[in-house]
N, C-alpha and C. Protein backbone atom coordinates (compact mmCIF):
# COMPACT_ATOMS: atom_id res chain seq x y z
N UNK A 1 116.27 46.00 98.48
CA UNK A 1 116.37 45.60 99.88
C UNK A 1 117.70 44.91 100.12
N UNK A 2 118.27 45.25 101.15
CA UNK A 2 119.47 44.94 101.61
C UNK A 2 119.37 43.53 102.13
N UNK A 3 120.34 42.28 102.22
CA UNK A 3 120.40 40.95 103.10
C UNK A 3 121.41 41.47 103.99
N UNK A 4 121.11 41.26 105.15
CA UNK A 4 122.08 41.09 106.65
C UNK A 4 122.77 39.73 106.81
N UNK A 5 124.82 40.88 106.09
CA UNK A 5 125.11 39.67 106.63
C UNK A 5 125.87 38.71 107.59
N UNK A 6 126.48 37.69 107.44
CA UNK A 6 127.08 37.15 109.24
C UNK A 6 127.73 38.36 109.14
N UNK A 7 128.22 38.83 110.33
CA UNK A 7 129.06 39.76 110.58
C UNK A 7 130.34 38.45 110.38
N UNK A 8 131.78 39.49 110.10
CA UNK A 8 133.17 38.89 109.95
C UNK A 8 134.08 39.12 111.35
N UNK A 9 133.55 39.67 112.40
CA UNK A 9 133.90 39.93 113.63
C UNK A 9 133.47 39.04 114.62
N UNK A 10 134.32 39.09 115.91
CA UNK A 10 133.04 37.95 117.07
C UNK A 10 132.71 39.19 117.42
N UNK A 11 131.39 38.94 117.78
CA UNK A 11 130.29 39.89 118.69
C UNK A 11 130.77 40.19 119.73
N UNK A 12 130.19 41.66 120.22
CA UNK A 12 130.71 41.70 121.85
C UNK A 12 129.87 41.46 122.67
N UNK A 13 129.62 41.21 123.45
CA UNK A 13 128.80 41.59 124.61
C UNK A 13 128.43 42.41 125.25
N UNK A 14 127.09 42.77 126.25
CA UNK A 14 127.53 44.21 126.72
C UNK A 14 128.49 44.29 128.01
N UNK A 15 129.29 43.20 128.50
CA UNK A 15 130.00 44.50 129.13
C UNK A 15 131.22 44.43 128.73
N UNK A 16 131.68 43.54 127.25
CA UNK A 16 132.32 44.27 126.33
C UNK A 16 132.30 45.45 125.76
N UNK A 17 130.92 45.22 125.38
CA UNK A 17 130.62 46.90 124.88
C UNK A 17 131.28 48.23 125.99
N UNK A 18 130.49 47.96 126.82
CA UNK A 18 130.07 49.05 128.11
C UNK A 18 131.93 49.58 128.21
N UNK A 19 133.19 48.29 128.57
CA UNK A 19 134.05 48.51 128.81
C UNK A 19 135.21 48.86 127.56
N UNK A 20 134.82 49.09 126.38
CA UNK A 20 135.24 49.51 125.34
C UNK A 20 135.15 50.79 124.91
N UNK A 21 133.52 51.41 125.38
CA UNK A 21 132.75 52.86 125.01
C UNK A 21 133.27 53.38 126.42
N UNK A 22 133.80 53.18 127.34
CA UNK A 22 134.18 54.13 128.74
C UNK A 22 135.06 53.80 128.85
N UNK A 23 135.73 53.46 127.90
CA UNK A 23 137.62 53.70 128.37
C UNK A 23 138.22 54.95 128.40
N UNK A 24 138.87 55.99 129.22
CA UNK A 24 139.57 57.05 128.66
C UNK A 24 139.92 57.64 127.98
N UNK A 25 139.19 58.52 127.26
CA UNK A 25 140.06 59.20 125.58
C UNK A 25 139.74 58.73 124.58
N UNK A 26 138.21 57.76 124.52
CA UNK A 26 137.80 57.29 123.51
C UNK A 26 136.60 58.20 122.91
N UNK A 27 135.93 59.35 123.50
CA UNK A 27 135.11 60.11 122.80
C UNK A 27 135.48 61.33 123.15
N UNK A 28 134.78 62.42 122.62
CA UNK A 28 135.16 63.44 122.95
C UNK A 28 134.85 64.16 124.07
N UNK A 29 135.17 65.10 124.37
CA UNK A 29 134.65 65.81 125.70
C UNK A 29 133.38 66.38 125.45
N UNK A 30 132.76 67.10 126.48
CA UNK A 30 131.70 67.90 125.86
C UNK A 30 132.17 69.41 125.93
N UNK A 31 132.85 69.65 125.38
CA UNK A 31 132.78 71.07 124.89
C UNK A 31 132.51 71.30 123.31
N UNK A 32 132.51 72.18 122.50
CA UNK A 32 132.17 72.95 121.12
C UNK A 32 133.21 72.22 120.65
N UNK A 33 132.29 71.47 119.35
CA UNK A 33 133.42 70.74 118.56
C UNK A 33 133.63 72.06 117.10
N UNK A 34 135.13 71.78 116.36
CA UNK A 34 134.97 72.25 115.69
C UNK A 34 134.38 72.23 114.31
N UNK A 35 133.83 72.98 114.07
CA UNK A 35 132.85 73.20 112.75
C UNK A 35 131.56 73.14 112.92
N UNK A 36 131.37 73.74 114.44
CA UNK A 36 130.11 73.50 115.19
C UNK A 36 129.39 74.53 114.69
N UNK A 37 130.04 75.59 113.95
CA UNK A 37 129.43 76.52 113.85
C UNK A 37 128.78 76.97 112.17
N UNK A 38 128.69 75.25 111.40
CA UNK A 38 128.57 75.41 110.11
C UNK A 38 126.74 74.65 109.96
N UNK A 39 126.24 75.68 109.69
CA UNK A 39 124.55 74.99 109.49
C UNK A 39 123.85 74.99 111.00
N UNK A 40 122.95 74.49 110.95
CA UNK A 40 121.69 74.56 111.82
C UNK A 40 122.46 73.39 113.38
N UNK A 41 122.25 74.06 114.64
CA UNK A 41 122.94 73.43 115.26
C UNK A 41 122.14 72.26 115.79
N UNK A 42 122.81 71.47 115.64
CA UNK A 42 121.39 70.16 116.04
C UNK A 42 121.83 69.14 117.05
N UNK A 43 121.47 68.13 118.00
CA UNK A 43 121.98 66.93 118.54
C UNK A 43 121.13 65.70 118.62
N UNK A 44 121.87 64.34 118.53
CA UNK A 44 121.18 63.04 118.18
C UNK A 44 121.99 62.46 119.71
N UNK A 45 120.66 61.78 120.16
CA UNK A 45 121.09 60.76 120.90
C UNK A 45 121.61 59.39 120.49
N UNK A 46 122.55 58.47 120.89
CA UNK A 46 122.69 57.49 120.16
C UNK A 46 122.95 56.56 121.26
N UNK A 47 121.53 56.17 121.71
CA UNK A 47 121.64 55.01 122.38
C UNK A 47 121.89 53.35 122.26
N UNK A 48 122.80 53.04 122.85
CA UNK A 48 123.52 51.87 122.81
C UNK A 48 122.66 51.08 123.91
N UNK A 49 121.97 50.02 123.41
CA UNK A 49 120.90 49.32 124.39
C UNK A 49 121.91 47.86 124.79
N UNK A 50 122.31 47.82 126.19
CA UNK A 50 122.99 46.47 126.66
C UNK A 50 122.14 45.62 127.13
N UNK A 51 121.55 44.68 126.01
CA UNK A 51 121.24 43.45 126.03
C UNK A 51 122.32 42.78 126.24
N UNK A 52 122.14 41.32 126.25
CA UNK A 52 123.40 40.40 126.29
C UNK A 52 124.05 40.98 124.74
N UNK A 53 123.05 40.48 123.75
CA UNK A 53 123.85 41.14 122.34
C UNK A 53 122.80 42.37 122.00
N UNK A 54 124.14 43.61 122.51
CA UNK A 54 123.50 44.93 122.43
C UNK A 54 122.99 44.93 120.99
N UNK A 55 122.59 46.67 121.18
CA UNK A 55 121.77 47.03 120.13
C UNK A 55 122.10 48.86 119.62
N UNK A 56 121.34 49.07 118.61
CA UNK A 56 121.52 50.47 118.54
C UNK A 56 119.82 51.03 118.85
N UNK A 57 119.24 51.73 119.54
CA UNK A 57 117.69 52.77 119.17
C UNK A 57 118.00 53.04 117.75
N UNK A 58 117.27 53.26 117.22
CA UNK A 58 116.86 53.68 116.08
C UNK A 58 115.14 54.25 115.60
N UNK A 59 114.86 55.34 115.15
CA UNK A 59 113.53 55.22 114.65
C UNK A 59 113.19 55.73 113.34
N UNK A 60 112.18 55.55 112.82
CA UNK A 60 111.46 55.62 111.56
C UNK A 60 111.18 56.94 111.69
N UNK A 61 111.80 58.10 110.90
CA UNK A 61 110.66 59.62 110.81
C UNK A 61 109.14 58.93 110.11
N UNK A 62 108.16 59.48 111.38
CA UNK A 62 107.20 59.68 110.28
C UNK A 62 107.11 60.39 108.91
N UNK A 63 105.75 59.83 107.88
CA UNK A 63 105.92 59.86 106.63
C UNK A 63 105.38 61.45 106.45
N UNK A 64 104.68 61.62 106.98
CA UNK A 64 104.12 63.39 106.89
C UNK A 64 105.11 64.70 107.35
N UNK A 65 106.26 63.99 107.76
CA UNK A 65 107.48 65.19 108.63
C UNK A 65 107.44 66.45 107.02
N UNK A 66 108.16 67.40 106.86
CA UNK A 66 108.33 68.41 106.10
C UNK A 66 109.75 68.21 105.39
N UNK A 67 110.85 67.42 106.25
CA UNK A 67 112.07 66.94 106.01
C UNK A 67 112.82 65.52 106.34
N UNK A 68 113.61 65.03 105.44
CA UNK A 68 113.61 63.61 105.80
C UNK A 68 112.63 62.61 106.71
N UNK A 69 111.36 62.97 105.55
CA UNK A 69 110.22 61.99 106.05
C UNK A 69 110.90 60.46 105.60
N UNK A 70 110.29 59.72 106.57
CA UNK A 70 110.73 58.00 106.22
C UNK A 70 111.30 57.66 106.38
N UNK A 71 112.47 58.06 106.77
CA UNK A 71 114.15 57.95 106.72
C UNK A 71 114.66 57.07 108.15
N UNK A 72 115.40 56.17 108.38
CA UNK A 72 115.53 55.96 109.29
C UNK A 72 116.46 56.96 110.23
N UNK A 73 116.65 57.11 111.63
CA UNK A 73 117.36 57.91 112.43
C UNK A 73 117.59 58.30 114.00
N UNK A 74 118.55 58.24 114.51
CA UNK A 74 118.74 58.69 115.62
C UNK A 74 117.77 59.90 116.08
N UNK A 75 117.34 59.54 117.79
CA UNK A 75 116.45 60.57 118.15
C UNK A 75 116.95 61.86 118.32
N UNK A 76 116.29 62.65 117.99
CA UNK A 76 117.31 64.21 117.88
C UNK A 76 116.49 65.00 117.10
N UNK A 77 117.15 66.36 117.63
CA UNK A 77 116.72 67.74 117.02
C UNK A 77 117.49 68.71 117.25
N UNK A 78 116.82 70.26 116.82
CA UNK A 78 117.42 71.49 116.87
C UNK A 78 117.80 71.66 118.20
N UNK A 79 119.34 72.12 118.92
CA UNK A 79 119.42 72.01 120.02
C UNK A 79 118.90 73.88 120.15
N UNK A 80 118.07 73.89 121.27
CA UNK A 80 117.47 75.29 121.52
C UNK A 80 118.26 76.24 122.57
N UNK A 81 118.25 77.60 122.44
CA UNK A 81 118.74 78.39 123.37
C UNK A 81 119.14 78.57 124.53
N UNK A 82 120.59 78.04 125.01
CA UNK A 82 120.50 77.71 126.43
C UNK A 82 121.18 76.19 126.78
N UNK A 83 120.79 75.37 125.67
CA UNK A 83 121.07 74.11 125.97
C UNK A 83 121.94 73.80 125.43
N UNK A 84 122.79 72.41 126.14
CA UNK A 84 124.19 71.86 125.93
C UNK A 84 123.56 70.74 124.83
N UNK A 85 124.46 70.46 123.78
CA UNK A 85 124.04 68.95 122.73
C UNK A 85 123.64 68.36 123.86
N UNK A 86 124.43 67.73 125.16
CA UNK A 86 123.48 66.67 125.70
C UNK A 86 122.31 66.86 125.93
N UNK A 87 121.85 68.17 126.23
CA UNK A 87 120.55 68.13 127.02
C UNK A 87 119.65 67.92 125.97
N UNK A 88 120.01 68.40 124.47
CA UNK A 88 119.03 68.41 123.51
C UNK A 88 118.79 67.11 123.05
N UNK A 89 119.63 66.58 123.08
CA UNK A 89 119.66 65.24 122.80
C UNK A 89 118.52 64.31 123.64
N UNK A 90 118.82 64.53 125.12
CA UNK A 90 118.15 63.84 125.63
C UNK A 90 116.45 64.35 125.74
N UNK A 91 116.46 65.37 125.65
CA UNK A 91 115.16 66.24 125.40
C UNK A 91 114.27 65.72 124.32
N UNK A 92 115.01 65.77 123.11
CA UNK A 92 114.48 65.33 121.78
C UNK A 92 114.36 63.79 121.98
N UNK A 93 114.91 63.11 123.08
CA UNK A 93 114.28 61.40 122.78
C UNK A 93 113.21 61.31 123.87
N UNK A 94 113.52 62.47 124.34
CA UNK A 94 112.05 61.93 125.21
C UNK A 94 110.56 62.43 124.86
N UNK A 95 110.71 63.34 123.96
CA UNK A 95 109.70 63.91 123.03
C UNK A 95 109.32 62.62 121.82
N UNK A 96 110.20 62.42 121.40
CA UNK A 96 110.00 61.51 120.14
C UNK A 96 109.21 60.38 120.46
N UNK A 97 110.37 59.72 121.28
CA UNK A 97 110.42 58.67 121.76
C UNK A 97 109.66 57.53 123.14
N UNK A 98 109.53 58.93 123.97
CA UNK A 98 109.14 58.33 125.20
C UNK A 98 110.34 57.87 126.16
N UNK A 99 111.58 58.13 125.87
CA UNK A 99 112.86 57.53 126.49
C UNK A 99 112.76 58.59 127.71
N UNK A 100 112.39 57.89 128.86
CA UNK A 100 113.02 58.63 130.64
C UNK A 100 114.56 59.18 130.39
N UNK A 101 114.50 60.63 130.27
CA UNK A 101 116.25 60.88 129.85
C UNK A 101 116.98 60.77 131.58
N UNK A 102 116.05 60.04 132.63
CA UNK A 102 117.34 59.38 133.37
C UNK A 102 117.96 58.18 132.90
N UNK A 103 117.16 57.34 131.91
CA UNK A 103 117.68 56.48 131.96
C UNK A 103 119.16 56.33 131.15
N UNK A 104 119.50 56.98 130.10
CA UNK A 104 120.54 57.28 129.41
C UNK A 104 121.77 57.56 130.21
N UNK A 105 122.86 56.93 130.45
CA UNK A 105 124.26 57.00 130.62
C UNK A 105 124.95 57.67 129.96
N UNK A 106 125.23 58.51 129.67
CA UNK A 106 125.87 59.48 128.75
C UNK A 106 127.58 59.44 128.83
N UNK A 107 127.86 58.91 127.81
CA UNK A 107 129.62 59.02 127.80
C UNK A 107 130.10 59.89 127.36
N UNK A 108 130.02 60.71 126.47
CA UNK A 108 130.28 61.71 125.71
C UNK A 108 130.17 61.82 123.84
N UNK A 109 130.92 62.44 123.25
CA UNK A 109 130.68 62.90 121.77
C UNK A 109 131.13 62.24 120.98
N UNK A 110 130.23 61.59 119.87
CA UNK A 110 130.82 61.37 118.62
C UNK A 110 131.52 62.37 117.02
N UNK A 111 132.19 62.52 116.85
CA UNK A 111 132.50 63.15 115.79
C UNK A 111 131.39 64.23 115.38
N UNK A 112 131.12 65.58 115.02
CA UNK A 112 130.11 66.31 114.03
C UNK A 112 129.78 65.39 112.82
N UNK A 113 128.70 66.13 112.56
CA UNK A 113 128.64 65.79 111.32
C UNK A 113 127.10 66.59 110.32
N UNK A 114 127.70 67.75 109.13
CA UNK A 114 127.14 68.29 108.91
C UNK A 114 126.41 68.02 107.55
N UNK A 115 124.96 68.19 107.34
CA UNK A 115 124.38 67.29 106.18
C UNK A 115 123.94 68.36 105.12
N UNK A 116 123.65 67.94 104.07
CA UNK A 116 123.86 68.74 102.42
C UNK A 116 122.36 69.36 102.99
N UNK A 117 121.66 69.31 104.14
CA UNK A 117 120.11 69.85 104.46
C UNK A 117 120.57 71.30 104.96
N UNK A 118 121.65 71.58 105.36
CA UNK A 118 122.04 72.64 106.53
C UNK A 118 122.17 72.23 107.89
N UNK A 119 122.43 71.03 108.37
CA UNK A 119 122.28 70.87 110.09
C UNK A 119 123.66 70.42 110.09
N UNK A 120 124.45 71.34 111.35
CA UNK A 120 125.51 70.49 112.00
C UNK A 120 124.93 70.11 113.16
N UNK A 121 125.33 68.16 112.99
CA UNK A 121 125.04 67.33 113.84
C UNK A 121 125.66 66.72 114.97
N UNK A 122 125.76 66.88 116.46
CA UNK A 122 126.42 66.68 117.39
C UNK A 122 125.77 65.35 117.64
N UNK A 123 126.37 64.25 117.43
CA UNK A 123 125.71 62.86 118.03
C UNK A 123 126.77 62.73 119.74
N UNK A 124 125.48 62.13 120.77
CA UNK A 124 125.56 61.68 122.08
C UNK A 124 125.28 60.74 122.32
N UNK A 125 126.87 59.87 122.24
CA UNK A 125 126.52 58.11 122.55
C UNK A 125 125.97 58.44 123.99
N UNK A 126 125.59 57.24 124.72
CA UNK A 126 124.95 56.91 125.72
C UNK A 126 124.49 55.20 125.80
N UNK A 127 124.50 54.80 127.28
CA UNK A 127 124.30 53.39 127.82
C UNK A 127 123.49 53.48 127.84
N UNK A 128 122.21 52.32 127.45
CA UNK A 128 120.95 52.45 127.89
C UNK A 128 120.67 50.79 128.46
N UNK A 129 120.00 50.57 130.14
CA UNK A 129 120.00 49.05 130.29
C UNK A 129 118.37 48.71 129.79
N UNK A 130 118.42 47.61 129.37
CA UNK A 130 116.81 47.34 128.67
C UNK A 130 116.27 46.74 130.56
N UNK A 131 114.96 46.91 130.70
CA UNK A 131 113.76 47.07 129.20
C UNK A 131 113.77 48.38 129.15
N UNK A 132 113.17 48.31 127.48
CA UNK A 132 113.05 49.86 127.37
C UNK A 132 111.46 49.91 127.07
N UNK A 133 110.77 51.17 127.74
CA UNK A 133 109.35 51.31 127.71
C UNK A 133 108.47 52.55 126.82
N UNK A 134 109.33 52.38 125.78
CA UNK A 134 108.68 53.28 124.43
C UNK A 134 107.57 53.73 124.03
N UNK A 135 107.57 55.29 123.86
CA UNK A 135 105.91 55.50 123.53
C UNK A 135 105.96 56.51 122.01
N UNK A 136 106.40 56.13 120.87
CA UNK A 136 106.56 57.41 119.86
C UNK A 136 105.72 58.47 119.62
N UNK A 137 106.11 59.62 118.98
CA UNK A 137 105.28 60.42 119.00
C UNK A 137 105.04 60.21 117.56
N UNK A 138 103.39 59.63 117.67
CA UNK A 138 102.74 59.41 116.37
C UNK A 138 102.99 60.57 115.34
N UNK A 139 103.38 61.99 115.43
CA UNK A 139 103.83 62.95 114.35
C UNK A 139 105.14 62.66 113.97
N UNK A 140 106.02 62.72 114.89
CA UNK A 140 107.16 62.48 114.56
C UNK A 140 107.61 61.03 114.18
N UNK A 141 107.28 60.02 114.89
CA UNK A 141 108.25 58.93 114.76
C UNK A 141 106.97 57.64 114.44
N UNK A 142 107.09 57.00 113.13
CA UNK A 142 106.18 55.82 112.88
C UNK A 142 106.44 54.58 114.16
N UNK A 143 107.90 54.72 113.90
CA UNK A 143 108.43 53.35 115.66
C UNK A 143 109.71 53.92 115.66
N UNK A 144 110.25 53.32 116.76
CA UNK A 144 111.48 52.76 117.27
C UNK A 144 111.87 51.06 117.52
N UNK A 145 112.68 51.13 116.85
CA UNK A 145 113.39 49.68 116.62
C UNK A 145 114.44 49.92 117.16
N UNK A 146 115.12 48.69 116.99
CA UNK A 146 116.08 48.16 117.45
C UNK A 146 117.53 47.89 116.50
N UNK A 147 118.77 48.71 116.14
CA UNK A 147 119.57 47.23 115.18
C UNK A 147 120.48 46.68 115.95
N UNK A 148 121.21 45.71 115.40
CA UNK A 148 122.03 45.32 116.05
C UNK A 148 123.41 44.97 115.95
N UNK A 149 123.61 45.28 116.91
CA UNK A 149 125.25 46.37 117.59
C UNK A 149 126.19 45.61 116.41
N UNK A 150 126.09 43.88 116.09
CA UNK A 150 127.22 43.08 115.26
C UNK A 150 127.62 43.39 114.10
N UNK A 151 126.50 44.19 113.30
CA UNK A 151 127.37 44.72 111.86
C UNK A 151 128.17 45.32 111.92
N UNK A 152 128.41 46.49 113.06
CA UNK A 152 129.58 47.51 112.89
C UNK A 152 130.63 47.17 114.01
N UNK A 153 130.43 45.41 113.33
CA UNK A 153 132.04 44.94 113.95
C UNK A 153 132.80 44.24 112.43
N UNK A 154 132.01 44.27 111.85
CA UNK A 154 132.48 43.57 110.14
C UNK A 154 133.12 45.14 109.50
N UNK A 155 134.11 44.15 109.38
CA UNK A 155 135.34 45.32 108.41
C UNK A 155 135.22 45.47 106.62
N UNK A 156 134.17 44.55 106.52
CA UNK A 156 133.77 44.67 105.44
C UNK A 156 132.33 45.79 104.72
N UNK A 157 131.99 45.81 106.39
CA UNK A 157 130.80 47.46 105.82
C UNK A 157 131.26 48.57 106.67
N UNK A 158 130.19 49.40 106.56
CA UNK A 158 129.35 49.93 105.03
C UNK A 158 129.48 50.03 104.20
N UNK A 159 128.62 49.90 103.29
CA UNK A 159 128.67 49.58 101.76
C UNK A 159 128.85 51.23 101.63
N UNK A 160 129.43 51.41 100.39
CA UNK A 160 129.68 53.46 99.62
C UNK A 160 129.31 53.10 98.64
N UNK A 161 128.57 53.89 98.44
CA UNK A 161 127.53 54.08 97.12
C UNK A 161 127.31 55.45 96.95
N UNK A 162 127.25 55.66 95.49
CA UNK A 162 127.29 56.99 94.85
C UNK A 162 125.45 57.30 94.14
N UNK A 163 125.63 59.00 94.32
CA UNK A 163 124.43 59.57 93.61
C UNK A 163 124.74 60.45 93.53
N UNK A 164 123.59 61.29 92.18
CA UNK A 164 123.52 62.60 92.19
C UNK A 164 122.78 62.95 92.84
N UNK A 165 123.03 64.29 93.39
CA UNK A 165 122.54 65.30 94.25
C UNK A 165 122.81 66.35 94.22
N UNK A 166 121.75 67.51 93.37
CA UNK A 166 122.04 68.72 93.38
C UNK A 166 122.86 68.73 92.20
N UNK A 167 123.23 68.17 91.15
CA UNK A 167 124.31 68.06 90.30
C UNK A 167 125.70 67.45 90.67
N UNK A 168 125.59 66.76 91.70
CA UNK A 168 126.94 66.78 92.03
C UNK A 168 127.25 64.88 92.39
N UNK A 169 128.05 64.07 92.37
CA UNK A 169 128.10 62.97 92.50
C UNK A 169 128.49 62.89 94.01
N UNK A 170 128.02 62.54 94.82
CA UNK A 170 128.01 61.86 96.36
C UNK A 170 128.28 60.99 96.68
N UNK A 171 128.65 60.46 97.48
CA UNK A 171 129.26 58.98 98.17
C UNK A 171 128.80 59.15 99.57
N UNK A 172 127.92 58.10 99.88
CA UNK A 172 127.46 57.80 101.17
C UNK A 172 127.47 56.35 101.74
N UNK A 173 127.03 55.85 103.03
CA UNK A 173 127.59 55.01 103.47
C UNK A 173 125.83 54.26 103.71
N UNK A 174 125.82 53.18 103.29
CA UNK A 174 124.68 52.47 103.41
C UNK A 174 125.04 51.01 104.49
N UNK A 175 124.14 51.00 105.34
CA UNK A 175 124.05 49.68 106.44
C UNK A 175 123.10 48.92 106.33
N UNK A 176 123.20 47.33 106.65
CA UNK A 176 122.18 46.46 106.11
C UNK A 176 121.45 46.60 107.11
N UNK A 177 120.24 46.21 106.43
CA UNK A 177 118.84 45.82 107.30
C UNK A 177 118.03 44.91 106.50
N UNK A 178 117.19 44.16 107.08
CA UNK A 178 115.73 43.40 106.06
C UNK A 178 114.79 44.36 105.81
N UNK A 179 114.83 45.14 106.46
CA UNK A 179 113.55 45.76 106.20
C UNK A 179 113.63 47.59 105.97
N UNK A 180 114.69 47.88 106.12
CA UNK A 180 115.06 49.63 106.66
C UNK A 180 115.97 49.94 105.94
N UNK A 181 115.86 50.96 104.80
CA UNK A 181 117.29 51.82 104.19
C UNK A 181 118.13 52.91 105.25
N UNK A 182 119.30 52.14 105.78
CA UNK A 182 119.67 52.82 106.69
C UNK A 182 120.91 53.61 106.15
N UNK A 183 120.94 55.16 106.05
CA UNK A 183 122.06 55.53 104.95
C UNK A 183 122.07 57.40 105.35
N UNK A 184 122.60 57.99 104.97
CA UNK A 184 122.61 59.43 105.05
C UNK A 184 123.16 59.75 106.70
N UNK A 185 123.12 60.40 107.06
CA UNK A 185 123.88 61.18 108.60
C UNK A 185 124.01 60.22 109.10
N UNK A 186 122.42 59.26 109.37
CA UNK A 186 122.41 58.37 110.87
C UNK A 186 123.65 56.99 110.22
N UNK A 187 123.85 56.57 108.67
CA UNK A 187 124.64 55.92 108.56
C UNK A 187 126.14 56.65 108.88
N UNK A 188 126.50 57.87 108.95
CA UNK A 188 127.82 58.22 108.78
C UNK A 188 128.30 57.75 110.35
N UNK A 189 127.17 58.64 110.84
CA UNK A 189 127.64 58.40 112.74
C UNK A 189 127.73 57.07 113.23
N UNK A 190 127.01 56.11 112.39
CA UNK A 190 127.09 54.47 112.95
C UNK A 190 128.86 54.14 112.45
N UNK A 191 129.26 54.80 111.35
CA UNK A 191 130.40 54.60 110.75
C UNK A 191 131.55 55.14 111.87
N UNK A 192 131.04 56.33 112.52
CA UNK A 192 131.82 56.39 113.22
C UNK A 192 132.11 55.86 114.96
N UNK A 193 130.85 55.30 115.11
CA UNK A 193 130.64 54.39 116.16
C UNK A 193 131.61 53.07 116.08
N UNK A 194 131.55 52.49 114.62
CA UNK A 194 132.02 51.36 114.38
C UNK A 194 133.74 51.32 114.40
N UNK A 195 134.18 52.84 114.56
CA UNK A 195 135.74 53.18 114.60
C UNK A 195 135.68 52.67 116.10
N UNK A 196 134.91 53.39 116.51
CA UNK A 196 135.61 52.74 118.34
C UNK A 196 135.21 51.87 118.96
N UNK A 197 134.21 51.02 118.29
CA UNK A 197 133.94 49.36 118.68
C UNK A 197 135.16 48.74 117.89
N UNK A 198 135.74 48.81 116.93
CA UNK A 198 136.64 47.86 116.07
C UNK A 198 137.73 48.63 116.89
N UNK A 199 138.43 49.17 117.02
CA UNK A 199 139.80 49.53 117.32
C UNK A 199 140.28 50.88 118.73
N UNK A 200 139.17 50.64 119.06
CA UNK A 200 138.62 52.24 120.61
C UNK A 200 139.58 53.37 119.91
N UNK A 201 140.02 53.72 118.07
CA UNK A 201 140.39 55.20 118.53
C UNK A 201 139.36 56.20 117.90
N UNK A 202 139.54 56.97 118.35
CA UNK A 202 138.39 58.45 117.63
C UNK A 202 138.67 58.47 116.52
N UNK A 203 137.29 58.49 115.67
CA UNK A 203 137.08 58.35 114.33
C UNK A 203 137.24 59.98 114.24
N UNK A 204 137.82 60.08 112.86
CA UNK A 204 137.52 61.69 112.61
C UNK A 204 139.83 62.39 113.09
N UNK A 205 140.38 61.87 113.79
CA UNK A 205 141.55 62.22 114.08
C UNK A 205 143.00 61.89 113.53
């Protein structure tokens, strides 16, 4: 189990936040990113909840799923025939989740990101103002929690840590929690969230 710790940054606020994530030229557009076309095409919502001290959504896969059961993760799925990453995005949190996809502010794209499972992953930051009125879908999702927004202002995480997998030695990016191993895709994309809260430029360029 991981200890959470002070962050080494001052915290923002949200309409620090808000005015940091909608500055000009800080995410991507929504058109076809490249390497969109490597693995299973998929999209994650990644809602940014503006409390006074924001937050990230986050939820628990249920333990019975077929693939990354348990795991913590952004709401999301296979984006289906027809549909733009945003729409899937917001589709898949309102299935999971219970999230009203009016309520989501949508700014645009975080970096791809494709996992050793077969899915290329289109993450869709988005504003969300609390309260939020959550209902999970007992198959899919055990809960939705909350983390919070201050670790990925410390220049000192995520922690990289190595494994085998498949024969092969890996390096992935692990984020603290008390209670949650937060690590694999949904850690990479927080990694790249944390590029444009610390310094607003596009991670990945």
């Amino acid at each position: 189990m991981i200890s959470l710790p002070a962050p080494l940054a001052p915290a923002l606020d949200a309409s620090a936040v808000r005015q940091r994530l909608t500055e000009p030229g800080r995410l991507w557009p929504e058109v076809p990113q490249s390497g969109a076309s490597e693995g299973i095409a998929s999209a994650v919502l990644v809602p940014v909840v503006l409390h006074p001290s924001p937050t990230l959504l986050l939820t628990l896969r249920a333990s019975g799923l077929s693939s990354h059961a348990g795991q913590v993760a952004f709401p999301g799925g296979r984006i289906e025939p027809g549909e733009s990453a945003e729409q899937a995005a917001l589709r898949e949190a309102a299935e999971e989740i219970g999230l009203d996809p009016r309520m989501p502010e949508v700014l645009g794209r975080l970096p791809g990101h494709v996992t050793g499972t077969g899915f290329h992953i289109t993450p869709i930051l988005a504003l969300v103002e609390p309260p939020l009125n959550l209902v999970p879908a007992p198959d899919e999702v055990e809960l939705a929690f909350e983390y919070e927004l201050a670790p990925l202002l410390d220049p000192a995480l995520p922690e990289t840590r190595t494994a085998i997998w498949r024969g092969e030695r890996r390096s992935f990016y692990v984020w603290p929690h008390a209670r949650h191993y937060v690590w694999g895709a949904t850690a990479a994309i927080m990694h790249g969230l944390a590029a444009l809260l610390r310094d607003g430029t596009r991670s990945g360029e």
